[in-house]
N, C-alpha and C. Protein backbone atom coordinates (compact mmCIF):
# COMPACT_ATOMS: atom_id res chain seq x y z
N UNK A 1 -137.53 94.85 -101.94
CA UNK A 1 -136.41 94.98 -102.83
C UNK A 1 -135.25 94.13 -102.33
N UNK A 2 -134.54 94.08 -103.18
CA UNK A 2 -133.24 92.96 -102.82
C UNK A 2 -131.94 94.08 -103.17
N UNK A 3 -130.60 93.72 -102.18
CA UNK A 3 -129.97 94.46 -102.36
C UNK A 3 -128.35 93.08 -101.51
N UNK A 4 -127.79 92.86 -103.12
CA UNK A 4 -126.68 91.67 -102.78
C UNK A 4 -127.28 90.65 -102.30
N UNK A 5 -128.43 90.11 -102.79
CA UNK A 5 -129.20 89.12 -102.78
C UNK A 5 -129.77 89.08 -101.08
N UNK A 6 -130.00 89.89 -100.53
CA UNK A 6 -130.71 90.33 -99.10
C UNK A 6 -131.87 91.02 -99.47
N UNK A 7 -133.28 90.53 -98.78
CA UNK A 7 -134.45 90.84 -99.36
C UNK A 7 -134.27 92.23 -98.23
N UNK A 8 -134.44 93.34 -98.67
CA UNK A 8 -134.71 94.48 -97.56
C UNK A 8 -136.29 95.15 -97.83
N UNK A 9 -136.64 95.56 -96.45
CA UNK A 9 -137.96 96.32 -96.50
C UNK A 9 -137.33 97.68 -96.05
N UNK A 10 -137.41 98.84 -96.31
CA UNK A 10 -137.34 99.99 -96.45
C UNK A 10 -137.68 100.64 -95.65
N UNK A 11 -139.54 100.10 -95.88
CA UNK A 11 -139.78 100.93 -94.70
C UNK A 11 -139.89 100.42 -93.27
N UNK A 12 -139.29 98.88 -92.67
CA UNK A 12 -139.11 98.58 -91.86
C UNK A 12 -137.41 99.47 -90.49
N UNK A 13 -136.74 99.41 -92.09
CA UNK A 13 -136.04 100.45 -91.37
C UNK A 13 -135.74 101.85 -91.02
N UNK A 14 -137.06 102.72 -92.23
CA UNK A 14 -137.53 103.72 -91.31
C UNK A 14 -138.19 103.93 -90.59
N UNK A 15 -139.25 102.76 -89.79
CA UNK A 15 -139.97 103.01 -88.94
C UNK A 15 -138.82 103.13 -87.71
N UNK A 16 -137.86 101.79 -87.58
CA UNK A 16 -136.75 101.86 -86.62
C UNK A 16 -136.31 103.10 -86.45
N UNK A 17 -135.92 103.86 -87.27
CA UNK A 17 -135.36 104.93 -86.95
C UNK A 17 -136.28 106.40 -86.34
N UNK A 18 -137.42 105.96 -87.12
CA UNK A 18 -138.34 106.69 -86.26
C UNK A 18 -138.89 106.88 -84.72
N UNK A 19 -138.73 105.45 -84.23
CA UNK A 19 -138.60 105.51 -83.12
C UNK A 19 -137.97 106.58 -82.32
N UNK A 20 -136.57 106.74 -82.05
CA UNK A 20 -135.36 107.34 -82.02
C UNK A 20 -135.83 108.54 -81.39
N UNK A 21 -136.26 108.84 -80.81
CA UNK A 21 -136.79 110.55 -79.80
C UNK A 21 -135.95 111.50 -80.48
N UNK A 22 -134.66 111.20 -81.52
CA UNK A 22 -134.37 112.31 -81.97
C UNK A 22 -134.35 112.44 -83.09
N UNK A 23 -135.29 111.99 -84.09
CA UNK A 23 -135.66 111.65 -85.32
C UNK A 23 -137.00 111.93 -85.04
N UNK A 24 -137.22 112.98 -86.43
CA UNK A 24 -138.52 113.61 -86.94
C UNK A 24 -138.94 112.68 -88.50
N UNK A 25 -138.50 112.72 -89.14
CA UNK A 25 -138.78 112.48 -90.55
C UNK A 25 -137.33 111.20 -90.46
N UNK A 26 -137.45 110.29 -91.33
CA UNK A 26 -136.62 109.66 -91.94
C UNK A 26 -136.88 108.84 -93.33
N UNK A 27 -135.77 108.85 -94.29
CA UNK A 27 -136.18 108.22 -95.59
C UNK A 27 -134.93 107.30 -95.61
N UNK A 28 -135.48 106.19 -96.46
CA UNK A 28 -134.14 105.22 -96.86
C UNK A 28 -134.39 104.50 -98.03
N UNK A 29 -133.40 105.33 -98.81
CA UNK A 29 -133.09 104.42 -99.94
C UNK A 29 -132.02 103.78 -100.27
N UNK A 30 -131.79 102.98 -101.77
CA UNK A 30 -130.85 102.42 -101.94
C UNK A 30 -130.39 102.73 -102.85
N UNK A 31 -128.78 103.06 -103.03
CA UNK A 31 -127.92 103.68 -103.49
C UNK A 31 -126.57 102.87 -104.59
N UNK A 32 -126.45 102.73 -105.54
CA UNK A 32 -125.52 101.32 -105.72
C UNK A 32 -125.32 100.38 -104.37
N UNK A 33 -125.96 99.26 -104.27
CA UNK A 33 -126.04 98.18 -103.36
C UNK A 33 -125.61 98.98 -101.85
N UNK A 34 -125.87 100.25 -101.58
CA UNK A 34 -126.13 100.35 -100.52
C UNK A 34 -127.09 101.05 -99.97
N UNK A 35 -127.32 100.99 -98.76
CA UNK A 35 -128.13 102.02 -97.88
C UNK A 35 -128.06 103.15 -97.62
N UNK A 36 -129.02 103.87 -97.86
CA UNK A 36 -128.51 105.47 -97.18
C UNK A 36 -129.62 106.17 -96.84
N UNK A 37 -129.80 106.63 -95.25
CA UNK A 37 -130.84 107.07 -94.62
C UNK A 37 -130.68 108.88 -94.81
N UNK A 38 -132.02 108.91 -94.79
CA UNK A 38 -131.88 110.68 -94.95
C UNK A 38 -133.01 110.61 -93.63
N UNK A 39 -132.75 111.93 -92.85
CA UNK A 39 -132.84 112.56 -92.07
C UNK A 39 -132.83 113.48 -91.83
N UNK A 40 -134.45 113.96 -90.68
CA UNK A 40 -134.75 114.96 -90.47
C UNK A 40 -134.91 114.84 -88.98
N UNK A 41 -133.93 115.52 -88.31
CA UNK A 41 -133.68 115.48 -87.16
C UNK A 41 -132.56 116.30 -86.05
N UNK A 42 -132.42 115.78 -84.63
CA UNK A 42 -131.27 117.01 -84.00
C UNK A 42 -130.11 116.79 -84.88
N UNK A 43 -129.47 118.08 -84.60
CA UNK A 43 -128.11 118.23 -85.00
C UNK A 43 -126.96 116.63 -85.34
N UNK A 44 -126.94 116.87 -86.17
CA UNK A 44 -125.84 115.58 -86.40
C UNK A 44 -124.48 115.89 -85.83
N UNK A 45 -124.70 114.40 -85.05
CA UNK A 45 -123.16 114.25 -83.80
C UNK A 45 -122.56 112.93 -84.14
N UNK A 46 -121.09 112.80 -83.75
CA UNK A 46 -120.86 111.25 -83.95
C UNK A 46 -121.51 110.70 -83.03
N UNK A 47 -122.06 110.91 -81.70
CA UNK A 47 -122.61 110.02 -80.96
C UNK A 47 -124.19 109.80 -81.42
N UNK A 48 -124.68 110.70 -81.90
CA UNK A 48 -126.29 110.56 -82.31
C UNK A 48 -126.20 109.38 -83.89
N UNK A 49 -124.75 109.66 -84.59
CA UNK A 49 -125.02 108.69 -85.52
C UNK A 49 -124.56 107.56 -84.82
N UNK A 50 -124.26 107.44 -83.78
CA UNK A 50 -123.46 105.91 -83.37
C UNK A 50 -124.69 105.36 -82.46
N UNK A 51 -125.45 106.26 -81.95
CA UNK A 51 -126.77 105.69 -81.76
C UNK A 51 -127.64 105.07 -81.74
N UNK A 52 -127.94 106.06 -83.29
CA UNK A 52 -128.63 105.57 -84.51
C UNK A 52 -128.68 104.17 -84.98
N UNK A 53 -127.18 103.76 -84.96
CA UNK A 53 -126.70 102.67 -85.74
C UNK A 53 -127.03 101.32 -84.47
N UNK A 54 -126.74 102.26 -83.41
CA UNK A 54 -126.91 100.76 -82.57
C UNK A 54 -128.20 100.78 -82.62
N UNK A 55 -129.14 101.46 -82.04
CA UNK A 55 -130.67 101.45 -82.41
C UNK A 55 -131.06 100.16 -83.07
N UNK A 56 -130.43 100.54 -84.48
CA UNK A 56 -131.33 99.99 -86.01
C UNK A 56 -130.31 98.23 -85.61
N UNK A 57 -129.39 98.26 -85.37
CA UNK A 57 -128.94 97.09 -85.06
C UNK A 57 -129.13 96.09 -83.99
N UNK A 58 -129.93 96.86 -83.20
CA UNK A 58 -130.42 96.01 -81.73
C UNK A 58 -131.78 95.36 -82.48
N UNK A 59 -132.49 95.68 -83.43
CA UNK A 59 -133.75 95.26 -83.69
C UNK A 59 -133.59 94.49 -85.13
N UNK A 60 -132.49 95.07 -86.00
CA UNK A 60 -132.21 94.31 -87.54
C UNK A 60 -131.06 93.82 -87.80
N UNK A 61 -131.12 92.80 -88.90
CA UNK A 61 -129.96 92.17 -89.46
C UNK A 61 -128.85 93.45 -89.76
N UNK A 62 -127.87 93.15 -89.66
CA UNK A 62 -126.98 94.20 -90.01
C UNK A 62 -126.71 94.54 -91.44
N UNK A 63 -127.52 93.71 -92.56
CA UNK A 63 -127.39 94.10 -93.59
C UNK A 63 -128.08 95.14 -94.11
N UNK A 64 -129.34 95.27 -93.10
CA UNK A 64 -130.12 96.37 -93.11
C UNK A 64 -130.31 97.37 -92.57
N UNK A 65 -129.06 97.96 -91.82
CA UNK A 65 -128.64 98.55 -91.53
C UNK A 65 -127.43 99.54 -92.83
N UNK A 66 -127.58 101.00 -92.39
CA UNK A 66 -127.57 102.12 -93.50
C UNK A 66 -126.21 102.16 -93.56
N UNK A 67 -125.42 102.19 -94.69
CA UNK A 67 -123.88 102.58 -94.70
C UNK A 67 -124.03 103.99 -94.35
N UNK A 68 -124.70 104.74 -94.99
CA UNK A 68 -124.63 106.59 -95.18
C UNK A 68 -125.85 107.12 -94.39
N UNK A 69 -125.76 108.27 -93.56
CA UNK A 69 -126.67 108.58 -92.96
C UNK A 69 -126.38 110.43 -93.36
N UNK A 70 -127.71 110.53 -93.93
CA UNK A 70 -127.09 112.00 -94.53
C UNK A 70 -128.61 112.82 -93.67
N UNK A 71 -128.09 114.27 -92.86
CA UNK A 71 -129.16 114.92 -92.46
C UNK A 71 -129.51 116.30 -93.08
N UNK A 72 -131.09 116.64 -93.19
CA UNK A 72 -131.51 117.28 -93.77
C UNK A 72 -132.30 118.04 -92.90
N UNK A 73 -132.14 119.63 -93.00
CA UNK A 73 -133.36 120.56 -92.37
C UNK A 73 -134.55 120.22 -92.62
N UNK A 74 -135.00 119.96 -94.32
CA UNK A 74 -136.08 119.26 -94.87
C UNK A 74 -136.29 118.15 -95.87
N UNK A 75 -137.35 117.35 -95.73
CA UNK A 75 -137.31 116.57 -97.06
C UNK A 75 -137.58 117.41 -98.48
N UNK A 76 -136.87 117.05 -99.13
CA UNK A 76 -137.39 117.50 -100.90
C UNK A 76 -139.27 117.22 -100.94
N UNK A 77 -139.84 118.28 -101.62
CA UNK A 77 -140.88 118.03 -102.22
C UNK A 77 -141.27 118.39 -103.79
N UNK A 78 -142.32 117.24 -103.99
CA UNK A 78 -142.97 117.63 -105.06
C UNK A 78 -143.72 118.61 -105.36
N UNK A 79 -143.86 119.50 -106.49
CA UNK A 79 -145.23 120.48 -106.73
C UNK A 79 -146.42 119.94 -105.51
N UNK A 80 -146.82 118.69 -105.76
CA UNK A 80 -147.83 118.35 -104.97
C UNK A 80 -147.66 117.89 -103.59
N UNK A 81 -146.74 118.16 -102.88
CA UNK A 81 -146.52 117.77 -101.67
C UNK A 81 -146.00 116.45 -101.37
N UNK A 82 -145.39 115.39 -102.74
CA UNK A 82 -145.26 114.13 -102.27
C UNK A 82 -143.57 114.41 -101.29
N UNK A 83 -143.18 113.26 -101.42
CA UNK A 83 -141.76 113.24 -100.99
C UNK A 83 -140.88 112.78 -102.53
N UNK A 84 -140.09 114.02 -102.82
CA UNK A 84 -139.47 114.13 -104.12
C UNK A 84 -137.87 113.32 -103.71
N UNK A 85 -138.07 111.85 -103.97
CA UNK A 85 -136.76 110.99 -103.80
C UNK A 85 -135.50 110.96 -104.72
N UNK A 86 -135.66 112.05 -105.85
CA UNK A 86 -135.18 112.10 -106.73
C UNK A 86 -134.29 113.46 -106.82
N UNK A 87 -135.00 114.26 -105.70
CA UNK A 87 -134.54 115.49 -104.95
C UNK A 87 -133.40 115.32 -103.86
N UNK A 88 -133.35 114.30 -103.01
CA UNK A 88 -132.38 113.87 -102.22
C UNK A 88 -130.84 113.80 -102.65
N UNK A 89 -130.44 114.66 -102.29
CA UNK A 89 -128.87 114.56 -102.24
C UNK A 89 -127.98 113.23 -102.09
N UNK A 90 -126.94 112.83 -103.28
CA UNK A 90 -125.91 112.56 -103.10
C UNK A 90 -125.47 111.88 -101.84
N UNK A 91 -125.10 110.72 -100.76
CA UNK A 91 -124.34 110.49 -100.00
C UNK A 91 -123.37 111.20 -100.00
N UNK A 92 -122.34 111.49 -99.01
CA UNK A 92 -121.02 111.99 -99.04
C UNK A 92 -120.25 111.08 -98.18
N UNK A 93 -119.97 110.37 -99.64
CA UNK A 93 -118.96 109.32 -99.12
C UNK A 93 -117.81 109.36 -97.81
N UNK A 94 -117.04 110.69 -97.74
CA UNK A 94 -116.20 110.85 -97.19
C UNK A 94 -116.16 111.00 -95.83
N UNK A 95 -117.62 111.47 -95.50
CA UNK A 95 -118.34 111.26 -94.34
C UNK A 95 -118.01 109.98 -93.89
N UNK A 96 -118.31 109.40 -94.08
CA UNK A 96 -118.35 107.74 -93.83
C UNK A 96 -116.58 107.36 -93.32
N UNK A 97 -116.01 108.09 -94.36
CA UNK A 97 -114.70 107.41 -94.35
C UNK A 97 -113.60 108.42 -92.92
N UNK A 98 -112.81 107.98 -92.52
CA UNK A 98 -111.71 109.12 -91.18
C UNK A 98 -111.20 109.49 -92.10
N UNK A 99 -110.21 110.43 -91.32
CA UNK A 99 -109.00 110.75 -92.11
C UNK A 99 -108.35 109.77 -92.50
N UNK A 100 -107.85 109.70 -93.97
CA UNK A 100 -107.41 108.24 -94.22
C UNK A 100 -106.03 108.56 -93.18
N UNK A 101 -105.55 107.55 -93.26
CA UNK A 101 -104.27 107.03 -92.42
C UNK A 101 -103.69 105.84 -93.46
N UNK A 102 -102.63 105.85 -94.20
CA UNK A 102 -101.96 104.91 -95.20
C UNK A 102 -101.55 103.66 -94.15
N UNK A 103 -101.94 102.91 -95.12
CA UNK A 103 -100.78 101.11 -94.31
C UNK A 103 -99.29 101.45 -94.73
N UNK A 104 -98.91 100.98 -93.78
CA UNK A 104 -97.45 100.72 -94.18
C UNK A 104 -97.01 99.86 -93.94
N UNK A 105 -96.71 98.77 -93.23
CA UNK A 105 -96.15 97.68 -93.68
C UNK A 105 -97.02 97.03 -94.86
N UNK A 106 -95.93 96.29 -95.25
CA UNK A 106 -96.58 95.05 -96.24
C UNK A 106 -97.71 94.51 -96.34
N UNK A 107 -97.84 94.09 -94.85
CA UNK A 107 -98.69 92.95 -94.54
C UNK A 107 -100.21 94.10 -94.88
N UNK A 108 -99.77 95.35 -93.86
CA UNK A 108 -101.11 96.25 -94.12
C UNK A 108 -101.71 96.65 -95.15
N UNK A 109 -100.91 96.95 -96.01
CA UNK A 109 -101.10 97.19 -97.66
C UNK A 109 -101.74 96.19 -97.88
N UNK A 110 -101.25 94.91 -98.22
CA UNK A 110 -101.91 93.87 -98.43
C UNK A 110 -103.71 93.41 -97.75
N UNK A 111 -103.30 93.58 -96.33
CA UNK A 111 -105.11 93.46 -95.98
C UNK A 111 -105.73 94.50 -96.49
N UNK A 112 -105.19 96.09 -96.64
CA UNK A 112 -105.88 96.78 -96.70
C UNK A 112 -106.66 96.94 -98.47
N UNK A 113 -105.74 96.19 -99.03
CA UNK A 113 -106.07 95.85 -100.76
C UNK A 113 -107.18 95.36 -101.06
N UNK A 114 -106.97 94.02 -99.81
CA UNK A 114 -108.13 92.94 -99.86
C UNK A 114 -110.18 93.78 -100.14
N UNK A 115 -109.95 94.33 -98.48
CA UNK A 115 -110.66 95.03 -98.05
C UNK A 115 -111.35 96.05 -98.93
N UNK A 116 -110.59 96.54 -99.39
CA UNK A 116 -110.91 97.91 -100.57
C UNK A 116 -111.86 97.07 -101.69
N UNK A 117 -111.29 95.96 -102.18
CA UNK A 117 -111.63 94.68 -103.30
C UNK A 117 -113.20 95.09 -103.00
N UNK A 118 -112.60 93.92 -101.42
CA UNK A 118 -113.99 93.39 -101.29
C UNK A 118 -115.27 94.70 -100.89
N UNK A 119 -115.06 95.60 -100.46
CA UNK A 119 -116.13 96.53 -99.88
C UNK A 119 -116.13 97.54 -101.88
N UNK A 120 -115.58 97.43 -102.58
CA UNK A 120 -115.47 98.45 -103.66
C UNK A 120 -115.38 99.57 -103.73
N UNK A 121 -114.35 99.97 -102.87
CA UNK A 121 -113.87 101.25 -102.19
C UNK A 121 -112.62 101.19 -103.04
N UNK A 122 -112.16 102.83 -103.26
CA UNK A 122 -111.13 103.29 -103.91
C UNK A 122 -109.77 102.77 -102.93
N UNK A 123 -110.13 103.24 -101.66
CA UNK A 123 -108.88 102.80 -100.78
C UNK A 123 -109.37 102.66 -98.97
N UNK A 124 -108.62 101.85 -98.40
CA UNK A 124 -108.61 101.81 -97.00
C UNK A 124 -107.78 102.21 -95.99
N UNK A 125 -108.37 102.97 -95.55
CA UNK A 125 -107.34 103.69 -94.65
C UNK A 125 -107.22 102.74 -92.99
N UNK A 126 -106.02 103.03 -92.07
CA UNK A 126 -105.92 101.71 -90.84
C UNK A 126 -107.20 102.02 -90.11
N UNK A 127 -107.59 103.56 -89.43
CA UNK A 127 -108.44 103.97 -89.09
C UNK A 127 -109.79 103.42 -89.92
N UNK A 128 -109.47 102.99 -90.64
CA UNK A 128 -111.73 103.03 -91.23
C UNK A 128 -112.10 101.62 -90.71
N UNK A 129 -113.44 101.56 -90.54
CA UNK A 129 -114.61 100.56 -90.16
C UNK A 129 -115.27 99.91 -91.27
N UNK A 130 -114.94 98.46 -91.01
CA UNK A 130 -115.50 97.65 -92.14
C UNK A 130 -116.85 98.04 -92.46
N UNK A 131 -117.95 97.99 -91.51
CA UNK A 131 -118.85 98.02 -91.45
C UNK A 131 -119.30 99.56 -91.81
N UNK A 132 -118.80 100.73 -91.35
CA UNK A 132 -118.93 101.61 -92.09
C UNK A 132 -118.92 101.90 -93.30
N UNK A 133 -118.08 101.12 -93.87
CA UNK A 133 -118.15 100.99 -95.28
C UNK A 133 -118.53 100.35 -96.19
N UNK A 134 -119.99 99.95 -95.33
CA UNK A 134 -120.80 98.95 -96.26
C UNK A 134 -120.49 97.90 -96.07
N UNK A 135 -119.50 97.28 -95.06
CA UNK A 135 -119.49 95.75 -94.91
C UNK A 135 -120.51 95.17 -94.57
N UNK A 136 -120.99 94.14 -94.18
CA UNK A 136 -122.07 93.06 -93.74
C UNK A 136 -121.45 91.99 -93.51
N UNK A 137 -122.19 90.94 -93.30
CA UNK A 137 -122.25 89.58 -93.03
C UNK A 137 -121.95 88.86 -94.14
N UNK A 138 -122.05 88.72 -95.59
CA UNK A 138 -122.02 88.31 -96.16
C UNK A 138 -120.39 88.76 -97.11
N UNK A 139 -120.29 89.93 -96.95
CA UNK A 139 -119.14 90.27 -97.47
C UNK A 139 -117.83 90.63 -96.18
N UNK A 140 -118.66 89.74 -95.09
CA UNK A 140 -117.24 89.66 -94.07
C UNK A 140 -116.83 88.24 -94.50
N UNK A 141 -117.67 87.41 -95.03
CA UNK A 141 -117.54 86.18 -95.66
C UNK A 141 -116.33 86.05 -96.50
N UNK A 142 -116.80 86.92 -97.37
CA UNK A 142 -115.62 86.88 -98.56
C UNK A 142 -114.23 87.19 -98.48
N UNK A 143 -114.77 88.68 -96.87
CA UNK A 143 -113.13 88.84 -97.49
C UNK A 143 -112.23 88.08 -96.20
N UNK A 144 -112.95 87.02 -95.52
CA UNK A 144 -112.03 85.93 -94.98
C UNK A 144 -111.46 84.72 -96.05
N UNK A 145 -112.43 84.68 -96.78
CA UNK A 145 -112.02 83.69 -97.91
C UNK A 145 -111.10 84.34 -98.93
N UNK A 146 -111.15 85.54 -98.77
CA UNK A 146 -110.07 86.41 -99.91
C UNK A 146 -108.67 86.55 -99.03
N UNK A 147 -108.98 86.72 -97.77
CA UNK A 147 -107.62 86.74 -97.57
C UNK A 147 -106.90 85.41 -97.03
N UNK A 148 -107.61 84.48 -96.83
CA UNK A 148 -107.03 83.06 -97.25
C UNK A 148 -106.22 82.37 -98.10
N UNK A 149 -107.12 82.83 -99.66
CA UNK A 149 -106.41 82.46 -100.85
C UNK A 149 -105.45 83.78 -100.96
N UNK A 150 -105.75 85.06 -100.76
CA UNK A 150 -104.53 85.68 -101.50
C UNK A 150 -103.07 85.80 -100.57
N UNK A 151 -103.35 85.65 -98.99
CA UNK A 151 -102.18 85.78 -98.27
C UNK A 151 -102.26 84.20 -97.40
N UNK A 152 -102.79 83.22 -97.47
CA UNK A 152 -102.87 81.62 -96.84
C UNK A 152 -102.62 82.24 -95.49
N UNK A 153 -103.62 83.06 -94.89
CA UNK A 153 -103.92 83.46 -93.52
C UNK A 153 -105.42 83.15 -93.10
N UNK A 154 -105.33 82.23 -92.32
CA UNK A 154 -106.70 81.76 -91.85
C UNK A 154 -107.23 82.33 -90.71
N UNK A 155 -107.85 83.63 -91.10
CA UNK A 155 -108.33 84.38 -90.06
C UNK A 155 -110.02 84.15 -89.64
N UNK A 156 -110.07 83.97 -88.14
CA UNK A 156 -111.34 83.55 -87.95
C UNK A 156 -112.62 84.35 -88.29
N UNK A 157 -114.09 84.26 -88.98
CA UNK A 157 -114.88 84.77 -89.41
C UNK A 157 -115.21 86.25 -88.14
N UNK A 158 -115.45 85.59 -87.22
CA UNK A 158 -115.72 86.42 -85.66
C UNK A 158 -114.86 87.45 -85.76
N UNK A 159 -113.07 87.59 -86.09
CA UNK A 159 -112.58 88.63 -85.86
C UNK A 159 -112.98 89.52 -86.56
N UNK A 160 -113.53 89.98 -87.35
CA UNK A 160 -114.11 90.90 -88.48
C UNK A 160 -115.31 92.00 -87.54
N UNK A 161 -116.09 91.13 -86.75
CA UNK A 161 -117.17 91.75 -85.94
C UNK A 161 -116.39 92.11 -84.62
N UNK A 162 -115.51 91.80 -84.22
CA UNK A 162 -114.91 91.83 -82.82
C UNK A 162 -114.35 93.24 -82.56
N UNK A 163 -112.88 93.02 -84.41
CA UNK A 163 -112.20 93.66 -85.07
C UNK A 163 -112.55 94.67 -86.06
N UNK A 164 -113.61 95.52 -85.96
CA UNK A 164 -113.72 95.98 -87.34
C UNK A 164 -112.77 97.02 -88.05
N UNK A 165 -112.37 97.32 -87.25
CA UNK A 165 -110.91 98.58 -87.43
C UNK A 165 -110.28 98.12 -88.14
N UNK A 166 -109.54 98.42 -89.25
CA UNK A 166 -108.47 97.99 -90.19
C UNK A 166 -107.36 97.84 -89.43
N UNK A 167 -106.75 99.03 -88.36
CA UNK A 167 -105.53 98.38 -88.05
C UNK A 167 -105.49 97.97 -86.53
N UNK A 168 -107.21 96.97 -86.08
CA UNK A 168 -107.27 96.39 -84.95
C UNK A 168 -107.07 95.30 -85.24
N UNK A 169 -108.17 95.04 -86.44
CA UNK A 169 -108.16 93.81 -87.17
C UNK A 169 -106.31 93.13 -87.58
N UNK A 170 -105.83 94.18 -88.49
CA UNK A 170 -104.08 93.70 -88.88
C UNK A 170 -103.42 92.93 -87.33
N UNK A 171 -103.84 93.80 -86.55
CA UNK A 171 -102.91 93.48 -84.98
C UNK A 171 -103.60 92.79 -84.36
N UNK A 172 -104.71 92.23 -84.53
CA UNK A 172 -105.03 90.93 -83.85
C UNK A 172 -104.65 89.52 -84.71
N UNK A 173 -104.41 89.84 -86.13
CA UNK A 173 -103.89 88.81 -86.79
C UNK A 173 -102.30 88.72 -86.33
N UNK A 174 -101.81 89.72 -86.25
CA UNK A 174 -100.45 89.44 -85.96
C UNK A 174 -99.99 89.05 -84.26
N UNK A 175 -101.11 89.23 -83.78
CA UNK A 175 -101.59 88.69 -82.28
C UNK A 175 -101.69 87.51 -81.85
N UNK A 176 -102.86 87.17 -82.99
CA UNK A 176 -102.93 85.16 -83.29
C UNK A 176 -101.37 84.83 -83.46
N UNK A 177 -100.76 85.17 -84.17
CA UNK A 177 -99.42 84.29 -84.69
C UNK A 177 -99.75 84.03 -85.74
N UNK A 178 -100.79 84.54 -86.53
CA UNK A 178 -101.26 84.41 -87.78
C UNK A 178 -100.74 84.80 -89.12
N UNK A 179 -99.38 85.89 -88.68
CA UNK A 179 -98.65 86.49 -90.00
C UNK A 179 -98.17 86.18 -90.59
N UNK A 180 -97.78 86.44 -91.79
CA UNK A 180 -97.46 86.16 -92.85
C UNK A 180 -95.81 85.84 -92.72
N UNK A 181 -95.05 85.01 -93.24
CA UNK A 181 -93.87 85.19 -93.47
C UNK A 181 -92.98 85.61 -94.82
N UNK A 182 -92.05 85.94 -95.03
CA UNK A 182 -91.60 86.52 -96.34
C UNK A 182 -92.50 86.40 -97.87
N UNK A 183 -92.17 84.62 -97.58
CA UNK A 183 -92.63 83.89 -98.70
C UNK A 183 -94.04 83.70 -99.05
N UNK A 184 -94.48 84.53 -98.22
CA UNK A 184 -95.96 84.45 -98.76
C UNK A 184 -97.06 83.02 -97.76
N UNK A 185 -95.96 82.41 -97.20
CA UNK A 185 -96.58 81.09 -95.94
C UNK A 185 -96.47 81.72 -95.06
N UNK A 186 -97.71 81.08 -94.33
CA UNK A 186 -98.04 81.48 -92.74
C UNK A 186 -97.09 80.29 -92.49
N UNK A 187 -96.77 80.94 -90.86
CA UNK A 187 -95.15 79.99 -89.88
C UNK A 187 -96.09 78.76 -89.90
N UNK A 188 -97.20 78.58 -89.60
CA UNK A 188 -97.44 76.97 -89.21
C UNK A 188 -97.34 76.35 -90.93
N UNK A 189 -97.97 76.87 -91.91
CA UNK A 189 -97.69 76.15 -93.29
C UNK A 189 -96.03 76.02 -93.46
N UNK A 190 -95.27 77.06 -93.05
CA UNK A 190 -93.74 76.99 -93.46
C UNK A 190 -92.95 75.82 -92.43
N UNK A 191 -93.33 75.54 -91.10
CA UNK A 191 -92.87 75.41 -89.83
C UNK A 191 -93.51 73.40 -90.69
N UNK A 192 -94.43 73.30 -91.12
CA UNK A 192 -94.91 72.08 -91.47
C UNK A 192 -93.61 71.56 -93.31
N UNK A 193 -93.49 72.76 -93.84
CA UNK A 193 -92.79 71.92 -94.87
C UNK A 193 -91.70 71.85 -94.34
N UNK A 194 -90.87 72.59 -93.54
CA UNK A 194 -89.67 72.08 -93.09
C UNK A 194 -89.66 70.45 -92.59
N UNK A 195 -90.94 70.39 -91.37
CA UNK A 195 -90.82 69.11 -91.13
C UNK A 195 -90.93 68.05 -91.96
N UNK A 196 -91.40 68.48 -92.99
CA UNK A 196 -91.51 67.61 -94.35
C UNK A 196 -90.57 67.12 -95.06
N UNK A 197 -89.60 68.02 -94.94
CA UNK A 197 -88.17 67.91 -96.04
C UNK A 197 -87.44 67.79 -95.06
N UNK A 198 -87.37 67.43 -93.87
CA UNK A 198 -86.44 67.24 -92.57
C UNK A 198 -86.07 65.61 -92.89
């Protein structure tokens, strides 16, 4: 199956997770263009899902890797014993997401707009993880090219993976010397028309 034009195998990434000494059962399907693993296994911890995630990421592309990891005492079944996929619960989005935490400056609002765009999230809080929220490789793409054209901040592709924190990411841009000034120009674009009209 293809999912944002990424060919994924399914069950390549539940065998990965099967591995996992603390994984019994695992299923993965796809959910509007994302991933979401169901699980039958120990108690769900943030460290067993942060695990998890490195696990499936030491061996796969990160696109194939699960936004939602939802755990279950049991799988759904059919009358006949199949595995009833149609029985599987809902993601819970909110899982995924911290306590939001609002931007407040400008500048944060603004990346955090971008971000929301590009991942198709209602909102971004400073606390949330790109990648938690369904980012990838391909849509860390975009939203360097989105925030190029919408704020003329040329932020490097790498900080996105370095940075995935919303407000690690804001403060390493404002770290570079990369911020924005009033007018909507970054200081080296503004710092260049002065010398222009000098």
């Amino acid at each position: 199956m293809k999912i944002r034009g990424f060919r994924i195998e399914l069950g390549e990434i539940e065998a990965r997770l099967l591995e996992h000494s603390a994984v019994r059962e695992a299923v993965v399907i796809a959910i509007d263009n994302q991933l979401a693993a169901y699980l039958v296994a120990e108690q769900d911890t943030p460290e067993l899902r942060s695990a998890l995630k490195a696990h499936l990421k030491a061996g796969l592309p990160d696109y194939m890797v699960p936004s939602h990891f939802t755990w279950l005492d049991r799988m759904p079944q059919t009358p006949n014993g199949k595995l009833d996929r149609k029985a599987l619960p809902k993601p819970d989005a909110s899982l995924v997401q911290r306590a939001y935490v609002a931007p407040v400056s400008e500048q944060e609002q603004q990346v955090a707009a971008i971000w929301a765009e590009v991942l198709k999230v209602e909102r971004v809080g400073l606390t949330d993880d790109f990648f938690e929220l369904g980012g990838h490789s391909l849509l860390a793409a975009q939203l360097v090219s989105r925030i190029h054209s919408g704020l003329g901040i040329d932020v490097p592709l790498r900080l996105i993976f370095e940075k995935p924190q919303l407000n690690d990411f804001i403060q390493a841009i404002a770290d570079s010397g990369l911020s924005l000034t009033e007018d909507g120009l970054s200081d080296i674009e503004k710092l260049m028309n002065e010398m222009a009209g000098a």
